[in-house]
C-alpha atoms as a PDB file:
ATOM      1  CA  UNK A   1      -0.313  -3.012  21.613  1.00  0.00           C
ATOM      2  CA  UNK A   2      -2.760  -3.615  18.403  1.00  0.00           C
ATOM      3  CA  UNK A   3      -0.125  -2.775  16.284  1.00  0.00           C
ATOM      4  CA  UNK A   4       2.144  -5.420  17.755  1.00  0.00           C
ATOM      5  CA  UNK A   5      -0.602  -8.121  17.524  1.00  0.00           C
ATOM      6  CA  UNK A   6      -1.775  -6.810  14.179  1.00  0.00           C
ATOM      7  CA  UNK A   7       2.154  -8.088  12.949  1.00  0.00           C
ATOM      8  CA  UNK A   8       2.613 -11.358  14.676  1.00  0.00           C
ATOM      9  CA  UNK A   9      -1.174 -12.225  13.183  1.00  0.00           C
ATOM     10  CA  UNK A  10      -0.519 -10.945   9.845  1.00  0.00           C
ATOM     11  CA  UNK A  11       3.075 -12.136   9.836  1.00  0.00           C
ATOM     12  CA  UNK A  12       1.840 -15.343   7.232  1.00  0.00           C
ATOM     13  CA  UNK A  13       0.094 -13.727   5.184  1.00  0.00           C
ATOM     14  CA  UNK A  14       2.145 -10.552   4.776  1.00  0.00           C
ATOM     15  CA  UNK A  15       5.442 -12.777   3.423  1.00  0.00           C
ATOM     16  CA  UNK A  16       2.944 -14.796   1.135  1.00  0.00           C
ATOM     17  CA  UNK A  17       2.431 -11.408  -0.335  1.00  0.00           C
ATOM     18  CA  UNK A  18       6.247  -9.947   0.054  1.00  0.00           C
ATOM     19  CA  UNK A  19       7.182 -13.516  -1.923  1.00  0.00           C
ATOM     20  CA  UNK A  20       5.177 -12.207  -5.494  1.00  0.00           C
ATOM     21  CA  UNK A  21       5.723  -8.350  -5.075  1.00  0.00           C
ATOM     22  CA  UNK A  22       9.117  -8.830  -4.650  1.00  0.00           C
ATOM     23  CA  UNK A  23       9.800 -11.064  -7.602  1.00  0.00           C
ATOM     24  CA  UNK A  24       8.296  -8.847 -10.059  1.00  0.00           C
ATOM     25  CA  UNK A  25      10.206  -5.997  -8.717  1.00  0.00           C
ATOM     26  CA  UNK A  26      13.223  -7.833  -9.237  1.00  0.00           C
ATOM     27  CA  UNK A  27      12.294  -9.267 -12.479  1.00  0.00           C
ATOM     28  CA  UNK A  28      12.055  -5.627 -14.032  1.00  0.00           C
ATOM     29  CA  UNK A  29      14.415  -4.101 -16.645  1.00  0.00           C
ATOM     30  CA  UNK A  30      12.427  -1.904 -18.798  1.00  0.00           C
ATOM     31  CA  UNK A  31      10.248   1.094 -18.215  1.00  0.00           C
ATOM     32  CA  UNK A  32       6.928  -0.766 -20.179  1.00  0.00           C
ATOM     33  CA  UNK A  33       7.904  -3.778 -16.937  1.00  0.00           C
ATOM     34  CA  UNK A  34       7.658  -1.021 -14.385  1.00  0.00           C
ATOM     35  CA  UNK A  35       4.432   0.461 -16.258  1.00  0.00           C
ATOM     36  CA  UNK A  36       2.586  -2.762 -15.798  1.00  0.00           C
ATOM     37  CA  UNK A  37       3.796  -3.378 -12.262  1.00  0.00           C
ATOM     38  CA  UNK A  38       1.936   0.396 -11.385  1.00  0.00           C
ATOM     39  CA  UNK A  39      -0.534  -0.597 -13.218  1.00  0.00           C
ATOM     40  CA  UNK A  40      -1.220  -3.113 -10.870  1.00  0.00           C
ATOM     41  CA  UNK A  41      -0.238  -0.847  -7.436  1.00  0.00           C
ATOM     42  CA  UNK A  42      -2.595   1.689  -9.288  1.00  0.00           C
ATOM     43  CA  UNK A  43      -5.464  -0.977  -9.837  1.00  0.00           C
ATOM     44  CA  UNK A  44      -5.830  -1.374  -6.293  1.00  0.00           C
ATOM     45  CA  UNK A  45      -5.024   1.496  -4.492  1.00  0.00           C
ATOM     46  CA  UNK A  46      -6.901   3.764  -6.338  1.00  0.00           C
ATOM     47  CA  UNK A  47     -10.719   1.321  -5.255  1.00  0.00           C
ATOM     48  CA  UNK A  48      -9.353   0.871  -2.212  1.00  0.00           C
ATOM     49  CA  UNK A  49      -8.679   4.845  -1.149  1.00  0.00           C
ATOM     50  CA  UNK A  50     -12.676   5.319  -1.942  1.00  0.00           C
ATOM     51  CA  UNK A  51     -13.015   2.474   1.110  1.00  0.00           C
ATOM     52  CA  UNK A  52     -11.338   4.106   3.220  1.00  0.00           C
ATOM     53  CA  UNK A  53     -11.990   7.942   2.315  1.00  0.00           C
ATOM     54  CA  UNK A  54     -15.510   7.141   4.135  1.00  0.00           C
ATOM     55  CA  UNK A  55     -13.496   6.646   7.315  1.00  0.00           C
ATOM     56  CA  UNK A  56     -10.295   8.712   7.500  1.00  0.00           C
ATOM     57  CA  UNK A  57      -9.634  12.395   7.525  1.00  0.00           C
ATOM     58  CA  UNK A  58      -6.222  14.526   8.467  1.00  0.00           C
ATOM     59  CA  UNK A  59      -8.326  14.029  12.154  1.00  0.00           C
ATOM     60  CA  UNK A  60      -8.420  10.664  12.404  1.00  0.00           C
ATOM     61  CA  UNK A  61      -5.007   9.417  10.853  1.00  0.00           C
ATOM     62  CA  UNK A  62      -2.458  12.209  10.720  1.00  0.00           C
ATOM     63  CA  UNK A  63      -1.687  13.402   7.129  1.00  0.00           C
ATOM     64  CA  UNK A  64      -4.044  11.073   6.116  1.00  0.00           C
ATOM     65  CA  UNK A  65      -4.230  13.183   2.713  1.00  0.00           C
ATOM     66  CA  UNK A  66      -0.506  12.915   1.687  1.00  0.00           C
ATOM     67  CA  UNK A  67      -0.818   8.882   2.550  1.00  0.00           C
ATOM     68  CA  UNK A  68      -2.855   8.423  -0.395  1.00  0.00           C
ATOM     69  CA  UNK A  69      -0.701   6.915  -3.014  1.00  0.00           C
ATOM     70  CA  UNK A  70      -2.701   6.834  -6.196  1.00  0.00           C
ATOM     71  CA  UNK A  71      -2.201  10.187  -7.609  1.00  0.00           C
ATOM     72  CA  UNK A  72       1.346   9.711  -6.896  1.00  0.00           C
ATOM     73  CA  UNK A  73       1.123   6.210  -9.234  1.00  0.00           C
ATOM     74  CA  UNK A  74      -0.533   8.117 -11.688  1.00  0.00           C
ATOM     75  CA  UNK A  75       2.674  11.109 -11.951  1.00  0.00           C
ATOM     76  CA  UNK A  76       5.295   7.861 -12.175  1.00  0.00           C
ATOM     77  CA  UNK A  77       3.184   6.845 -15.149  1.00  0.00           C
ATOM     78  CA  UNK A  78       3.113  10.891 -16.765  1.00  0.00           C
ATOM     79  CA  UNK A  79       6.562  10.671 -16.023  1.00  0.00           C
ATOM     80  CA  UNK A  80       7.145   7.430 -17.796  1.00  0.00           C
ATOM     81  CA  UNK A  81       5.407   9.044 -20.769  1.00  0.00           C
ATOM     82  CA  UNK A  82       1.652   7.441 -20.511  1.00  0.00           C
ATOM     83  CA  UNK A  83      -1.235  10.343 -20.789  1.00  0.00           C
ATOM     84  CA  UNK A  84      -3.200   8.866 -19.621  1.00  0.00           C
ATOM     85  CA  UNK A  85      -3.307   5.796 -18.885  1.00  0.00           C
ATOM     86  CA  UNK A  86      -5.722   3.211 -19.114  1.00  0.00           C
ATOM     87  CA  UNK A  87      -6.058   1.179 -15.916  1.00  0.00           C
ATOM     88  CA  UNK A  88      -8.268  -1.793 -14.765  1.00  0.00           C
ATOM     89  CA  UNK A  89      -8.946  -1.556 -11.385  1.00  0.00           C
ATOM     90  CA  UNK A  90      -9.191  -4.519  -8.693  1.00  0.00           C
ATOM     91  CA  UNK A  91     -13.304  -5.342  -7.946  1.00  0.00           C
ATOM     92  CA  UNK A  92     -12.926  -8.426  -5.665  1.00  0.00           C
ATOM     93  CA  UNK A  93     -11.972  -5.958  -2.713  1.00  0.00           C
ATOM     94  CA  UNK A  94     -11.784  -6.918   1.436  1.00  0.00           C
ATOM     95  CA  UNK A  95     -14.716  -5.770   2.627  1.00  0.00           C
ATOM     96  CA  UNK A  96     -13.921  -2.693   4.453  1.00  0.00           C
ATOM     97  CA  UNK A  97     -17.898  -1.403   6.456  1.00  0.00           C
ATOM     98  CA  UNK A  98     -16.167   0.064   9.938  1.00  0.00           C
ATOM     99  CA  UNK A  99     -13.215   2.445  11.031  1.00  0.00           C
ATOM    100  CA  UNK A 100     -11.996  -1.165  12.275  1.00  0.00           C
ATOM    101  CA  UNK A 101     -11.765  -2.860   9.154  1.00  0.00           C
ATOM    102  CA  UNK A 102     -10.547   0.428   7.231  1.00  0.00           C
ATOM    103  CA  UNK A 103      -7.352   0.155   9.633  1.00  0.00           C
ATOM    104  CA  UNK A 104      -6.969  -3.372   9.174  1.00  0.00           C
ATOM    105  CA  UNK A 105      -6.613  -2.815   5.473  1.00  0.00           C
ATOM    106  CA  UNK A 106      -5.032   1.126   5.898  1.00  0.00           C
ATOM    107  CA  UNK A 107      -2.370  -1.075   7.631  1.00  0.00           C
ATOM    108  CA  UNK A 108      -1.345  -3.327   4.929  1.00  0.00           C
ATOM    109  CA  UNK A 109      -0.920  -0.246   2.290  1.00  0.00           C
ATOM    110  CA  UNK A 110       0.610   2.193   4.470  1.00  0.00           C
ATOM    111  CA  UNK A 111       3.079  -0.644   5.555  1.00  0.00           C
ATOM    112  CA  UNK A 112       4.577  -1.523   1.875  1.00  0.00           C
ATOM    113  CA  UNK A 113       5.855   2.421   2.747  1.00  0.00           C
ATOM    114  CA  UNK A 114       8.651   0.833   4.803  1.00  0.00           C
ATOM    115  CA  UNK A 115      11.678   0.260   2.800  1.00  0.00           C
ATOM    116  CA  UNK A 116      10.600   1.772  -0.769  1.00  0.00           C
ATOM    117  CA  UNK A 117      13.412   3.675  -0.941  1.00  0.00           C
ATOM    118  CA  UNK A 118      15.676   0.632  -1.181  1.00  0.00           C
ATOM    119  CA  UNK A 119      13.192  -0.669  -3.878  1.00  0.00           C
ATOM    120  CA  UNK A 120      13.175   2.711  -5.955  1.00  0.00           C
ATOM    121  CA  UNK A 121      16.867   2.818  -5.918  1.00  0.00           C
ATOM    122  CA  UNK A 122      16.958  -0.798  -7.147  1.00  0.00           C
ATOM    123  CA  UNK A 123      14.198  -0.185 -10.394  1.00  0.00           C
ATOM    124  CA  UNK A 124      16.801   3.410 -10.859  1.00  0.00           C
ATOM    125  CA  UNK A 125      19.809   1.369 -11.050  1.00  0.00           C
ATOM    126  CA  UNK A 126      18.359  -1.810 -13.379  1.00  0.00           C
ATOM    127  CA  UNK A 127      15.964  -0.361 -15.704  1.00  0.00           C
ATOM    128  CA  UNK A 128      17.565   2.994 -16.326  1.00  0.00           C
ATOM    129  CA  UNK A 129      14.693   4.687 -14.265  1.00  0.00           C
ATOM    130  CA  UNK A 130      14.305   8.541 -13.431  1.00  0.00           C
ATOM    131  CA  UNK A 131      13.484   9.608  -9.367  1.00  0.00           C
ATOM    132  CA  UNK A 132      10.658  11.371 -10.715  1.00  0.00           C
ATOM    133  CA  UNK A 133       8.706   8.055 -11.957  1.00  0.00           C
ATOM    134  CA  UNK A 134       9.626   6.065  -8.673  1.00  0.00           C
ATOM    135  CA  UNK A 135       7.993   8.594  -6.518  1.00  0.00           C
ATOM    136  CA  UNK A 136       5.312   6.152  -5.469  1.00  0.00           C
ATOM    137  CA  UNK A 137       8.224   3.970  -3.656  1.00  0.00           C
ATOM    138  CA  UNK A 138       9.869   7.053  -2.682  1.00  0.00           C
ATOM    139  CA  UNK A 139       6.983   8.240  -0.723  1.00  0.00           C
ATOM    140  CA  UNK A 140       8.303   9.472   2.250  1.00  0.00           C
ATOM    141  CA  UNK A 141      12.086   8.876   1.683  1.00  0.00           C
ATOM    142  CA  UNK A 142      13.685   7.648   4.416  1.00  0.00           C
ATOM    143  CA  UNK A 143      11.114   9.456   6.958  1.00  0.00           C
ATOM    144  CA  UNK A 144      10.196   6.576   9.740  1.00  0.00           C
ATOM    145  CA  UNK A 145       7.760   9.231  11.260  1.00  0.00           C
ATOM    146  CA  UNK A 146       4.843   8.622   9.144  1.00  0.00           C
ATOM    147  CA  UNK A 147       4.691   4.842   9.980  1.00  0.00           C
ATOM    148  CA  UNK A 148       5.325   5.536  13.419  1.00  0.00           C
ATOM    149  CA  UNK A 149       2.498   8.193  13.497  1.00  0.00           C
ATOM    150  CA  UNK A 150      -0.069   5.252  11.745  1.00  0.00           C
ATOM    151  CA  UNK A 151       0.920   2.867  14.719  1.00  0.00           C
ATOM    152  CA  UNK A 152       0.248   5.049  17.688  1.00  0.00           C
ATOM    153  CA  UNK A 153      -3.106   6.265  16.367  1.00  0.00           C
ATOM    154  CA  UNK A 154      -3.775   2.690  15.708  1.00  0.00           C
ATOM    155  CA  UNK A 155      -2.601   1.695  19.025  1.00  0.00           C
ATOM    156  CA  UNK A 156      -4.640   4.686  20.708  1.00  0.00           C
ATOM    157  CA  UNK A 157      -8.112   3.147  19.761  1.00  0.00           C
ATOM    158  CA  UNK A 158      -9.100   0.919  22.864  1.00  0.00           C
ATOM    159  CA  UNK A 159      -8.065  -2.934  23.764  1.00  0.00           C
ATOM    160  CA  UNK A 160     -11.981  -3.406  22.396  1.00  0.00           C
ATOM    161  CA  UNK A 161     -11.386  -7.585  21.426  1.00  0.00           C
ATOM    162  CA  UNK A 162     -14.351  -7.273  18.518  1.00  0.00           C
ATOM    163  CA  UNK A 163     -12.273  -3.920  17.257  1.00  0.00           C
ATOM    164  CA  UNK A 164      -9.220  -6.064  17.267  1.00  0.00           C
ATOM    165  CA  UNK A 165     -10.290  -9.015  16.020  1.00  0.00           C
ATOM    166  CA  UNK A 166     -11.528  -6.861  13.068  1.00  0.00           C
ATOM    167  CA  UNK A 167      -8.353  -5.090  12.519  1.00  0.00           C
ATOM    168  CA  UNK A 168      -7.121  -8.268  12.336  1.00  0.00           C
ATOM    169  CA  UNK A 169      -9.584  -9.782   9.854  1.00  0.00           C
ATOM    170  CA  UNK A 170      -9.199  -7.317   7.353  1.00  0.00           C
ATOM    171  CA  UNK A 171      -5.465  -6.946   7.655  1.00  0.00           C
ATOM    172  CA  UNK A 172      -5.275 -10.390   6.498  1.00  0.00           C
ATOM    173  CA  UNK A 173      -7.799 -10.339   3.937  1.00  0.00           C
ATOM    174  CA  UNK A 174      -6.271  -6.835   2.504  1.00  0.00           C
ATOM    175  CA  UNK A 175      -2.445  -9.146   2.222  1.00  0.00           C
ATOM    176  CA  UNK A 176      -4.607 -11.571   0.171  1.00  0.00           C
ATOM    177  CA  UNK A 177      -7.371  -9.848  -1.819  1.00  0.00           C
ATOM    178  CA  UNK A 178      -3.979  -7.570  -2.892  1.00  0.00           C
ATOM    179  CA  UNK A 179      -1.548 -10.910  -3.426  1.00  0.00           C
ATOM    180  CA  UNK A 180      -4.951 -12.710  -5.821  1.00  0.00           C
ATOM    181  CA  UNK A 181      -4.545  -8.730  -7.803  1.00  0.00           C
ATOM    182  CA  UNK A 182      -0.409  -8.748  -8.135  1.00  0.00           C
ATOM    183  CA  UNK A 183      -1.014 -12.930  -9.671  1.00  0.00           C
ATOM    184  CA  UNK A 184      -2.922 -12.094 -12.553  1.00  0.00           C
END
């Protein structure tokens, strides 16, 4: 299965990226900390939904519409009192010019899903935050169905090895155009 490959060949660069996120997560205590960390989810999210919106519809990816995360950045930061806010946005992007590649990428996003309630329930607990501005970790609660719906329609495309090696590519690029973003 791709999406079984996709992890074993991803697995180094994923925990490269894990290592930073994670840090600054547990490094905040204030709402302006939590602000800037968004800031930086927001900064690339928000290019990197235009990518794929030339691929993916509701048809191709199942609620692909409610997987897009941006909007849902941009309520934590209403609801943490910025209107609006100012954001730079990431420019040195994967490149992302087939359905492969926008998987490949779709993956990496749609996979820093899994265990954000544990992760809003820590920034609640340590810097006095409100469930309404961690919505963006909280995205589908503890609802596994929405990354197991992303890895059978990944794993329906065919055992094509250029497709693959694609999905691949991009995956890996995504964990490390996104870990170069989170660094500065």
């Amino acid at each position: 299965m791709l999406s079984a490959e996709l992890k074993e060949k991803t697995k180094e660069a994923h925990q490269s990226l894990e290592g930073i996120v994670v840090r600054q997560i547990k490094a905040i205590r204030s709402k302006e900390q939590y602000s800037a960390l968004l800031h930086k989810f927001y900064g690339f999210h928000f290019p990197m939904e235009q990518l794929f919106d030339r691929y993916f519809t509701d048809e191709i990816i199942p609620s692909y519409s409610r997987r897009r995360k941006a909007n849902t950045i941009l309520r934590d930061l209403e609801n943490l009192g910025e209107k609006p806010p100012n954001i730079g946005v990431a420019t040195e992007l994967p490149a992302i010019d087939s359905l492969a590649k926008a998987f490949g990428s779709f993956y990496v996003l749609e996979g820093s899903t899994q265990g954000g309630t544990i992760v809003a329930g820590m920034l609640i607990k340590h810097a006095g935050l409100t469930p309404e501005a961690t919505s963006f970790f909280r995205a589908y609660g503890d609802d596994k169905t929405m990354w197991t719906s992303f890895r059978e329609t990944l794993d329906a495309y065919p055992a094509d090895p250029s497709f693959r090696t694609d999905v691949i590519t991009a995956a890996n690029d995504t964990f490390t155009a996104l870990k170069k973003w989170m660094e500065q």
